[in-house]
C-alpha atoms as a PDB file:
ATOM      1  CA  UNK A   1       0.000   0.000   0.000  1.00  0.00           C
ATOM      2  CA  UNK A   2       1.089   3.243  -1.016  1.00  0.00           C
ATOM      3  CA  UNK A   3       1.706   6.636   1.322  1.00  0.00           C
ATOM      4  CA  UNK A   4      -1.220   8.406  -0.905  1.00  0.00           C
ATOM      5  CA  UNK A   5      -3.460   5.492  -0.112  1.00  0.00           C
ATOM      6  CA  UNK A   6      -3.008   5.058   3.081  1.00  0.00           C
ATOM      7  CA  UNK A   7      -3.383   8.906   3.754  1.00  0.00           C
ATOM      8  CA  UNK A   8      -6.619   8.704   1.557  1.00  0.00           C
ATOM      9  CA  UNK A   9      -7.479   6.023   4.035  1.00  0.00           C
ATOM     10  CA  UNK A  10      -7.153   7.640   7.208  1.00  0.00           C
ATOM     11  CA  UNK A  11      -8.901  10.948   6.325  1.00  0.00           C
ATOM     12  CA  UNK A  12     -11.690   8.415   4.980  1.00  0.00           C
ATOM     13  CA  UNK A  13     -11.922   7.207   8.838  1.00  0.00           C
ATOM     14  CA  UNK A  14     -11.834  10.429  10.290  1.00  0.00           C
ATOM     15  CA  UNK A  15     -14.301  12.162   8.286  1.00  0.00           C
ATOM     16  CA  UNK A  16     -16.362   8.390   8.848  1.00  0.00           C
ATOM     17  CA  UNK A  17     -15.940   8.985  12.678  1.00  0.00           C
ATOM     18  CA  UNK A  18     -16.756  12.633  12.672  1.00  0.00           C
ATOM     19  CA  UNK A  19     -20.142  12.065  10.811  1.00  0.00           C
ATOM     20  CA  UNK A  20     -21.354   8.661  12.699  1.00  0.00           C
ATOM     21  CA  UNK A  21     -19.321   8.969  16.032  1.00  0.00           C
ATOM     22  CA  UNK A  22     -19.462  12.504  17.203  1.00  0.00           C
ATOM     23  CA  UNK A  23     -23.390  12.646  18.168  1.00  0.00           C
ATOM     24  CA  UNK A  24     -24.674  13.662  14.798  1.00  0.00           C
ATOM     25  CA  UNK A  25     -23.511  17.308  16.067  1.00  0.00           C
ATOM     26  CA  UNK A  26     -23.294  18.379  12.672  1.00  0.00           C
ATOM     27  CA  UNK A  27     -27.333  18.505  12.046  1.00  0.00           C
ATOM     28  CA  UNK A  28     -27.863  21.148  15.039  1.00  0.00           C
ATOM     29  CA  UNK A  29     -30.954  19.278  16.173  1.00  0.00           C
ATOM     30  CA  UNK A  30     -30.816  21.787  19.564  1.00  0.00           C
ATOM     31  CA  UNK A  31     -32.915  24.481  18.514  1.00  0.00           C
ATOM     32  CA  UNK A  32     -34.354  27.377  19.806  1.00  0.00           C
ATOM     33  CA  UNK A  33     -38.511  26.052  19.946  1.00  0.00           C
ATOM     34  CA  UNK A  34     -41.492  26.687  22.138  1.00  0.00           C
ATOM     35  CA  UNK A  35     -40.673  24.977  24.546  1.00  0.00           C
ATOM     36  CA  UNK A  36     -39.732  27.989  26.713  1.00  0.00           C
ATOM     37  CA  UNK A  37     -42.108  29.439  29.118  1.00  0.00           C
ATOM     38  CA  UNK A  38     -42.129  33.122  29.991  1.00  0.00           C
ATOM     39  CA  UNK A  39     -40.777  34.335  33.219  1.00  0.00           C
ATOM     40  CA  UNK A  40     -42.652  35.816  35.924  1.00  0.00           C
ATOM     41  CA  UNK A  41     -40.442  38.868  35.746  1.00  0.00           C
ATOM     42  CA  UNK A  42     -38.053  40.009  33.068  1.00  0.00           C
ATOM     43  CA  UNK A  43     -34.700  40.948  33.439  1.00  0.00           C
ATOM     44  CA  UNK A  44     -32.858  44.175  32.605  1.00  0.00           C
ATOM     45  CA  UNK A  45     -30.710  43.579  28.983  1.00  0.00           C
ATOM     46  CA  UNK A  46     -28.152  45.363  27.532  1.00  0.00           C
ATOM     47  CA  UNK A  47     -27.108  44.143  23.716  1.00  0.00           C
ATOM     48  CA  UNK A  48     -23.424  45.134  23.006  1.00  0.00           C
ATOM     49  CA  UNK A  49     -22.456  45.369  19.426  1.00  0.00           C
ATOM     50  CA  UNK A  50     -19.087  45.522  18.667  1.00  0.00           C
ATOM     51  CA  UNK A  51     -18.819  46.993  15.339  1.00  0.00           C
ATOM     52  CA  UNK A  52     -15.376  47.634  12.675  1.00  0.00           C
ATOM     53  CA  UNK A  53     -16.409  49.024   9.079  1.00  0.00           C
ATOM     54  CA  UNK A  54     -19.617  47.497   8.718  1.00  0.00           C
ATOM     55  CA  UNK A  55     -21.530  49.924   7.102  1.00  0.00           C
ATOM     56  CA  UNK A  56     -22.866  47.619   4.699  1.00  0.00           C
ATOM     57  CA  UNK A  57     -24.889  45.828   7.359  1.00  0.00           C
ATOM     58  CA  UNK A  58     -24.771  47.883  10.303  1.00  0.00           C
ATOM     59  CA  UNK A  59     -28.647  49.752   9.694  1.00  0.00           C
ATOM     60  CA  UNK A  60     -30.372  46.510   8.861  1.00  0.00           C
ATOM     61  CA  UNK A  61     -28.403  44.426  12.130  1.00  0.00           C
ATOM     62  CA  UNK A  62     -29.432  47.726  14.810  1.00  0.00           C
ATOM     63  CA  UNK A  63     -33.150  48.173  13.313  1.00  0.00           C
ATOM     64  CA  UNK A  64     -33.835  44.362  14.090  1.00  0.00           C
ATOM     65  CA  UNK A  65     -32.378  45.087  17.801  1.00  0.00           C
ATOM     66  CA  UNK A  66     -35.009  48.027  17.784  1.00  0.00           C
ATOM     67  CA  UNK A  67     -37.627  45.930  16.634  1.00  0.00           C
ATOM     68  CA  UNK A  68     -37.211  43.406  19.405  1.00  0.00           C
ATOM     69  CA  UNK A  69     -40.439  42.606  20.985  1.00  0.00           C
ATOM     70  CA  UNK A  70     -38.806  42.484  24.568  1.00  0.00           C
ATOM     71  CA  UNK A  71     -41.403  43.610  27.641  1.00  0.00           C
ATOM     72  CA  UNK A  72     -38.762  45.191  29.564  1.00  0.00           C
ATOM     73  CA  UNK A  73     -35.977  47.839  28.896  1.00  0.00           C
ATOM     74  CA  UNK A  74     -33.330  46.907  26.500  1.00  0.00           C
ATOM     75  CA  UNK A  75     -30.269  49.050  26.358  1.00  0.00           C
ATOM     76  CA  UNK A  76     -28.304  48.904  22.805  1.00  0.00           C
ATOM     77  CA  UNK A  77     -24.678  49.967  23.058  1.00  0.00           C
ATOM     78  CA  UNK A  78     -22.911  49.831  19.343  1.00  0.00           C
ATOM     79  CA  UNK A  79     -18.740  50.178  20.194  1.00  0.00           C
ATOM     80  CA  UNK A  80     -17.564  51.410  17.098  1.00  0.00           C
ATOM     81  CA  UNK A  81     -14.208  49.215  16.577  1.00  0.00           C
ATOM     82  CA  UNK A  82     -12.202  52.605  14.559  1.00  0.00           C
ATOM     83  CA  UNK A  83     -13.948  52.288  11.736  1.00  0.00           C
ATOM     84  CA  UNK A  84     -12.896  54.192   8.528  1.00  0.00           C
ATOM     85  CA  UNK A  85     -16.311  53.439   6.901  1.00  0.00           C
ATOM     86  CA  UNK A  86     -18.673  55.521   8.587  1.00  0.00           C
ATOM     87  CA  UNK A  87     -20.356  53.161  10.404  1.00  0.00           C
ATOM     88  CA  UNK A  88     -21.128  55.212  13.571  1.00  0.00           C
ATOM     89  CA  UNK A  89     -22.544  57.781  11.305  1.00  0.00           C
ATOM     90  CA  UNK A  90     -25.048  55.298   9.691  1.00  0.00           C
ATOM     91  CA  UNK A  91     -25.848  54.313  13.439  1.00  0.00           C
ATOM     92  CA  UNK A  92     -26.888  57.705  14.162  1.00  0.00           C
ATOM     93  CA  UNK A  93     -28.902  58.020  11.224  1.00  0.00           C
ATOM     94  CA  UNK A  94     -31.199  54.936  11.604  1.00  0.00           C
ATOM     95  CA  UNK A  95     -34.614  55.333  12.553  1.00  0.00           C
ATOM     96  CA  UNK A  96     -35.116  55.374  16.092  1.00  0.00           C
ATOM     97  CA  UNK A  97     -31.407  55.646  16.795  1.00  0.00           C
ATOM     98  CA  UNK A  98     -31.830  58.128  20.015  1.00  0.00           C
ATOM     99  CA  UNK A  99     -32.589  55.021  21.730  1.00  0.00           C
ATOM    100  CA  UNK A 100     -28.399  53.354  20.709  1.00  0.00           C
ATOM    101  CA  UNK A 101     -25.339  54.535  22.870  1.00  0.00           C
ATOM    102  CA  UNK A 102     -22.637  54.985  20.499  1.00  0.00           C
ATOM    103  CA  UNK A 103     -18.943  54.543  22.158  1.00  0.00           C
ATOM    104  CA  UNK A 104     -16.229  55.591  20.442  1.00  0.00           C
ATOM    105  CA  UNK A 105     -13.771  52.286  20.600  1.00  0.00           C
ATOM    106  CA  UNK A 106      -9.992  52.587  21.626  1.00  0.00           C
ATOM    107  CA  UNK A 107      -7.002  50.816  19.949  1.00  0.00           C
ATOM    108  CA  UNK A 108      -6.329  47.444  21.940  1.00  0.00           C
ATOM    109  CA  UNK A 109      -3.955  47.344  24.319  1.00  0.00           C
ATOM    110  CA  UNK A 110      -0.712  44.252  24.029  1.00  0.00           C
ATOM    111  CA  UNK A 111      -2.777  41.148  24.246  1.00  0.00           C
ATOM    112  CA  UNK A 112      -5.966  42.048  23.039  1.00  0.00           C
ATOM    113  CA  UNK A 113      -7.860  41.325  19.697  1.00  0.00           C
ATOM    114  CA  UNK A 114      -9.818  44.048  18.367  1.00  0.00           C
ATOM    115  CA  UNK A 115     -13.432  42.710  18.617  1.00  0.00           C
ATOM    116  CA  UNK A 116     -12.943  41.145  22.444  1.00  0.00           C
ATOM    117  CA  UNK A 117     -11.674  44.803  23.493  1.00  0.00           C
ATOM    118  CA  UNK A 118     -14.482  46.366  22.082  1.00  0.00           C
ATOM    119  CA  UNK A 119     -17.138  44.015  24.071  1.00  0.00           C
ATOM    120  CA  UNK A 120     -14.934  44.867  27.145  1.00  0.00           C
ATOM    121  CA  UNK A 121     -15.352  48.397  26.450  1.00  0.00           C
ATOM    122  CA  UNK A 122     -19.320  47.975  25.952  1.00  0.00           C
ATOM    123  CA  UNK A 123     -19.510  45.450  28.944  1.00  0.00           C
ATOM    124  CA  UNK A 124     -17.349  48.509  31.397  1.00  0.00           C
ATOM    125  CA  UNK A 125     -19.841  51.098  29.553  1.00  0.00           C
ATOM    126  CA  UNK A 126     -22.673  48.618  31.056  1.00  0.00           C
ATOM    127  CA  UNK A 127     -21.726  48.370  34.525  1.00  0.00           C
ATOM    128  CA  UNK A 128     -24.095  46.646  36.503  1.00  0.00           C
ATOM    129  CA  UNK A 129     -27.176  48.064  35.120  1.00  0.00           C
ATOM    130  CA  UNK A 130     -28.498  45.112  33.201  1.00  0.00           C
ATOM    131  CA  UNK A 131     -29.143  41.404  34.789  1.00  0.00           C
ATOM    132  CA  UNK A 132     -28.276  39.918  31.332  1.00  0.00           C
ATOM    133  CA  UNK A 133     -25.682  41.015  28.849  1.00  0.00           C
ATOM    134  CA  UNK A 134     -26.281  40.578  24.862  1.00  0.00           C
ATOM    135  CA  UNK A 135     -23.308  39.954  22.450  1.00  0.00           C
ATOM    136  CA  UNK A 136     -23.955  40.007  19.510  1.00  0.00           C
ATOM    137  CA  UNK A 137     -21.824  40.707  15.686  1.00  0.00           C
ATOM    138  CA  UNK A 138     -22.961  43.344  13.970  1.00  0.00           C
ATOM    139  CA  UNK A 139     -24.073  41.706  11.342  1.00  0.00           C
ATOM    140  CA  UNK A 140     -26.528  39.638  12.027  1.00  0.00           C
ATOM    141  CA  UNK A 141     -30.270  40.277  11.629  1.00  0.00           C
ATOM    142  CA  UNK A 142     -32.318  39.399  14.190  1.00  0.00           C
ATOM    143  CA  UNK A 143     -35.671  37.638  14.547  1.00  0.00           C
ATOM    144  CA  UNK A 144     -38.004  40.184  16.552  1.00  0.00           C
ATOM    145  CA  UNK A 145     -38.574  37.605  19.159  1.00  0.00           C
ATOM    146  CA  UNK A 146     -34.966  36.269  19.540  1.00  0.00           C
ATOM    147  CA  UNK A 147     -34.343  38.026  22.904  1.00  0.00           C
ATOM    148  CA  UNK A 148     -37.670  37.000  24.056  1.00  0.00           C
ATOM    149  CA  UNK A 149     -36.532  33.594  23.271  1.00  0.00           C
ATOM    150  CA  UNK A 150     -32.873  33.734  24.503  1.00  0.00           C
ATOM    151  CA  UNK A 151     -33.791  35.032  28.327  1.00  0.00           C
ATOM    152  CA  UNK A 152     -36.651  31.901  28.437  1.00  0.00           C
ATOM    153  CA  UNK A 153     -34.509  29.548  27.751  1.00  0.00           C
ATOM    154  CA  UNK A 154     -31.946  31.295  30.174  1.00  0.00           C
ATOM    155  CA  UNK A 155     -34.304  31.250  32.583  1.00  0.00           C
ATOM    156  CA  UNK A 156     -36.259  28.410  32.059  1.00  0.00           C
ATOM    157  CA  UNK A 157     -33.032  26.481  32.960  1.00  0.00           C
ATOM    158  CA  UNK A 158     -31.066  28.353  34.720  1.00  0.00           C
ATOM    159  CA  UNK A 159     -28.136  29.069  32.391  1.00  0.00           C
ATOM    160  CA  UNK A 160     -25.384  31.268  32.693  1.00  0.00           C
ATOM    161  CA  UNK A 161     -25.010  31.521  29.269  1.00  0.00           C
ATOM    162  CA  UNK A 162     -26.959  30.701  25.982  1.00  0.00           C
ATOM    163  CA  UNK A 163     -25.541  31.255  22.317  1.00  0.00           C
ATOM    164  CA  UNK A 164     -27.155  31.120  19.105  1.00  0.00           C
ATOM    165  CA  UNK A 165     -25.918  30.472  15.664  1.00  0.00           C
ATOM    166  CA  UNK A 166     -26.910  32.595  12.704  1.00  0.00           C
ATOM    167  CA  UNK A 167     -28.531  31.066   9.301  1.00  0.00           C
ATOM    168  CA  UNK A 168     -25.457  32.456   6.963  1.00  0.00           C
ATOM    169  CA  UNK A 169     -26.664  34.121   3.972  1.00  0.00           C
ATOM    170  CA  UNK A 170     -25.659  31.690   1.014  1.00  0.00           C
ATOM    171  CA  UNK A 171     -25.794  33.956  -2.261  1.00  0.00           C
ATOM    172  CA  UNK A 172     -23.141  32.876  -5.118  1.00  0.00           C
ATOM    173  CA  UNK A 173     -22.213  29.170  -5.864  1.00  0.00           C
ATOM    174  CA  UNK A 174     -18.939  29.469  -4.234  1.00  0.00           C
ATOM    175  CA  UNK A 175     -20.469  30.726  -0.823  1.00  0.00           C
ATOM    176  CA  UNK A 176     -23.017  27.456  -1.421  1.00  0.00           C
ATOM    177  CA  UNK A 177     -20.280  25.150  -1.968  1.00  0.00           C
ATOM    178  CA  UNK A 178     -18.110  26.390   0.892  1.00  0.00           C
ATOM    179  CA  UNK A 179     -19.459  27.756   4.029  1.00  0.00           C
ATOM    180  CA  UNK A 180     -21.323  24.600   4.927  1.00  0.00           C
ATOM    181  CA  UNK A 181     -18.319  22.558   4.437  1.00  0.00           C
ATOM    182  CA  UNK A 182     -16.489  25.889   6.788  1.00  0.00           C
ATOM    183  CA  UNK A 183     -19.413  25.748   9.531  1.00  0.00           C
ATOM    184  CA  UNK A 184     -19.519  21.985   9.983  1.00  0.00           C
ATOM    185  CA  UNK A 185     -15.339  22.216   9.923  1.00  0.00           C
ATOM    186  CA  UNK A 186     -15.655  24.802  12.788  1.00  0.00           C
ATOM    187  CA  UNK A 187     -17.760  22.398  14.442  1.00  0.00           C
ATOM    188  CA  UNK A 188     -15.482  19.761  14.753  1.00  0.00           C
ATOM    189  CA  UNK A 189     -13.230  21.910  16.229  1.00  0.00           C
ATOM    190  CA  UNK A 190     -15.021  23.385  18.632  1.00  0.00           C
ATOM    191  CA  UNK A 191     -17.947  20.614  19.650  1.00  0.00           C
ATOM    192  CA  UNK A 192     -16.149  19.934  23.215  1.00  0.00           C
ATOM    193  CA  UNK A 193     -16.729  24.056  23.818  1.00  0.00           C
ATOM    194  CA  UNK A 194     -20.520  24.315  22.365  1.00  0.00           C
ATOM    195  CA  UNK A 195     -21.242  26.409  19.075  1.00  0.00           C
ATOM    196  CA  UNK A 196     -19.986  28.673  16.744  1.00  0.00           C
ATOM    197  CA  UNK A 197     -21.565  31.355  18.583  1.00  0.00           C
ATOM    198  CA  UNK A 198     -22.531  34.663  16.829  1.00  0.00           C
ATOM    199  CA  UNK A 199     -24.982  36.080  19.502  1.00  0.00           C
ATOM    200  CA  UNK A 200     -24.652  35.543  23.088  1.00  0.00           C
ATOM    201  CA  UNK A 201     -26.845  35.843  26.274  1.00  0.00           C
ATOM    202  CA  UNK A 202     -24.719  35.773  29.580  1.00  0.00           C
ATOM    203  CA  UNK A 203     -26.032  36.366  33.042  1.00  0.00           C
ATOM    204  CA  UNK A 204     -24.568  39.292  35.354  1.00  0.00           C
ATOM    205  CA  UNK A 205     -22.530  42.577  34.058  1.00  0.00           C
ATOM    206  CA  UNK A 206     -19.261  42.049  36.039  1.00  0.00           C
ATOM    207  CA  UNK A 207     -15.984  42.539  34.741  1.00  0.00           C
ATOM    208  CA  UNK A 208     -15.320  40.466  31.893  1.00  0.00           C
ATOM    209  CA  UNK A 209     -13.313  37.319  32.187  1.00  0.00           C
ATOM    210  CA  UNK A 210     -12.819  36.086  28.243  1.00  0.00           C
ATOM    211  CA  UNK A 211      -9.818  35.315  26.511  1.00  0.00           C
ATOM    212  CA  UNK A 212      -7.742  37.598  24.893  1.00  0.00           C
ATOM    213  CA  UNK A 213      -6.492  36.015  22.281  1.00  0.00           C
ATOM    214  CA  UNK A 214      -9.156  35.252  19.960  1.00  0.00           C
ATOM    215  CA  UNK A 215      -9.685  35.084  15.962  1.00  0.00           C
ATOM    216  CA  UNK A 216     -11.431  38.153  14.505  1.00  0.00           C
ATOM    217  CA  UNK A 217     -14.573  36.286  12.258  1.00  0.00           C
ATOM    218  CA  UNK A 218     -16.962  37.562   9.163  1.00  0.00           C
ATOM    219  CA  UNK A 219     -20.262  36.666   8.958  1.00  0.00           C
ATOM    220  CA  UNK A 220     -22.995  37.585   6.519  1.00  0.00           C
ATOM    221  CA  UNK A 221     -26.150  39.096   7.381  1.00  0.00           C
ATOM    222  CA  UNK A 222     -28.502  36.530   9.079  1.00  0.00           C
ATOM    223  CA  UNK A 223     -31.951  35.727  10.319  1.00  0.00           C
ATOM    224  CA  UNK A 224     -33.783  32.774  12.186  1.00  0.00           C
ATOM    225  CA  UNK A 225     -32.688  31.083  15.134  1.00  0.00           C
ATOM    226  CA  UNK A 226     -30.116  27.811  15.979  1.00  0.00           C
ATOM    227  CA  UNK A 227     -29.720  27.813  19.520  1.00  0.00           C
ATOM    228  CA  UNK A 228     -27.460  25.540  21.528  1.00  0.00           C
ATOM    229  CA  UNK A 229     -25.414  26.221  25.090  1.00  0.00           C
ATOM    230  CA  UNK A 230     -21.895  27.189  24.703  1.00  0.00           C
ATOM    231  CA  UNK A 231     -19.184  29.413  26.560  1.00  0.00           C
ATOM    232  CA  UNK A 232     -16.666  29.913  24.127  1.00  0.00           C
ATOM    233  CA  UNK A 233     -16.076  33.640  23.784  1.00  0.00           C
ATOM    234  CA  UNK A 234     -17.330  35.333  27.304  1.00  0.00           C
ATOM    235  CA  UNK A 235     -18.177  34.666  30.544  1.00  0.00           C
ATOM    236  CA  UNK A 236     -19.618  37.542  33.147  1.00  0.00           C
ATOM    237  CA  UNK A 237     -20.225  36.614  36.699  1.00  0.00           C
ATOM    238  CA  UNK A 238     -23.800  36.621  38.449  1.00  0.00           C
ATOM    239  CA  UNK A 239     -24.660  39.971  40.171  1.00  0.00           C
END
């Protein structure tokens, strides 16, 4: 037997094990349903959108956070990573954008990645005046009921922390033939962890306690709802 072949042979098995032997993670069967049941009070949020030249997206992703059909106050802080693109200035211009705190983001200091210093600088800007912090890319679109959804589920069982996944927005062949094969490769990667979380709920408004060192991601614009636990970017201690 050949080197080739018995390389072709053992990334046959793997890609065999990860499919059959890895709890069918890849089809996301934990979703976000109605199996929720409201709260008997609800809790103080604020969403913290950590944005860097995304003024392409950034009107459509802050409208849906305005649209959110939340019964208590919701506080929408947009950090402005330095962007060159204008993307505060869209902020300010989208309708009902008295209601958005716009912070002007600072260069990272050694040891930082751009996006986690931004959501430090939104979570500090927060203090402790929510119960539950919102992180969340800027953009994504949101469902108008996803925080209603997110802070049932948190409270309905008593999580620290639930994360969604976005639908990605599949135009051109190439993005087709790719992403899937990039999502479910993610996945294998990070199962042990939980998802590859794009919007996070996390309970308390302490001081921050992530990793520095994390990749900067893209996403496309998205909509609907994958839900499944996961603590793989933050983590903010009860109040």
């Amino acid at each position: 037997m050949t080197v080739a072949l018995a390389l072709s042979f053992l990334g046959l098995a793997i890609w065999i094990y990860l499919l059959l032997f890895r709890g069918l993670f890849w089809l996301m069967l934990e979703r976000d349903g109605g199996d929720a049941v409201a709260p008997k009070s609800w809790p103080l949020v604020a969403a913290i959108v950590p944005a860097r030249d995304e003024a392409e997206t950034i009107a459509r992703s802050l409208e849906s956070l305005l649209r959110q059909d939340y019964p208590e106050r919701l506080r929408i802080i947009l950090v402005d990573d330095q962007s060159s693109d204008g993307t505060a200035d869209i902020a300010r211009r989208v309708t009902g954008g008295e209601r958005i705190e716009i912070l002007a983001g600072t260069a990272p200091p050694a040891g930082w990645t751009g996006k986690l210093w931004a959501l430090k600088q939104g979570i500090d800007h927060v203090g402790r005046d929510a119960d539950y912090l919102w992180l969340t890319d800027a953009d994504i679109v949101h469902a108008q009921d996803n925080l209603k959804h997110l802070v049932m589920r948190a409270r309905g069982n008593d999580l620290a922390l639930v994360s969604l996944m976005a639908k990605l927005n599949c135009e051109s062949f190439a993005e087709r033939f790719l992403i899937p094969a990039f999502v479910f490769s993610l996945r294998c990667s990070t199962h042990s962890l939980g998802s590859i979380a794009v919007a996070i709920l996390c309970r308390g408004s302490g001081r921050m306690h992530a990793g520095k060192n994390a990749t900067r991601s893209k996403k496309r614009a998205a909509s609907n709802r994958y839900a499944t636990r996961s603590s793989t970017i933050a983590h903010s201690p009860a109040v």
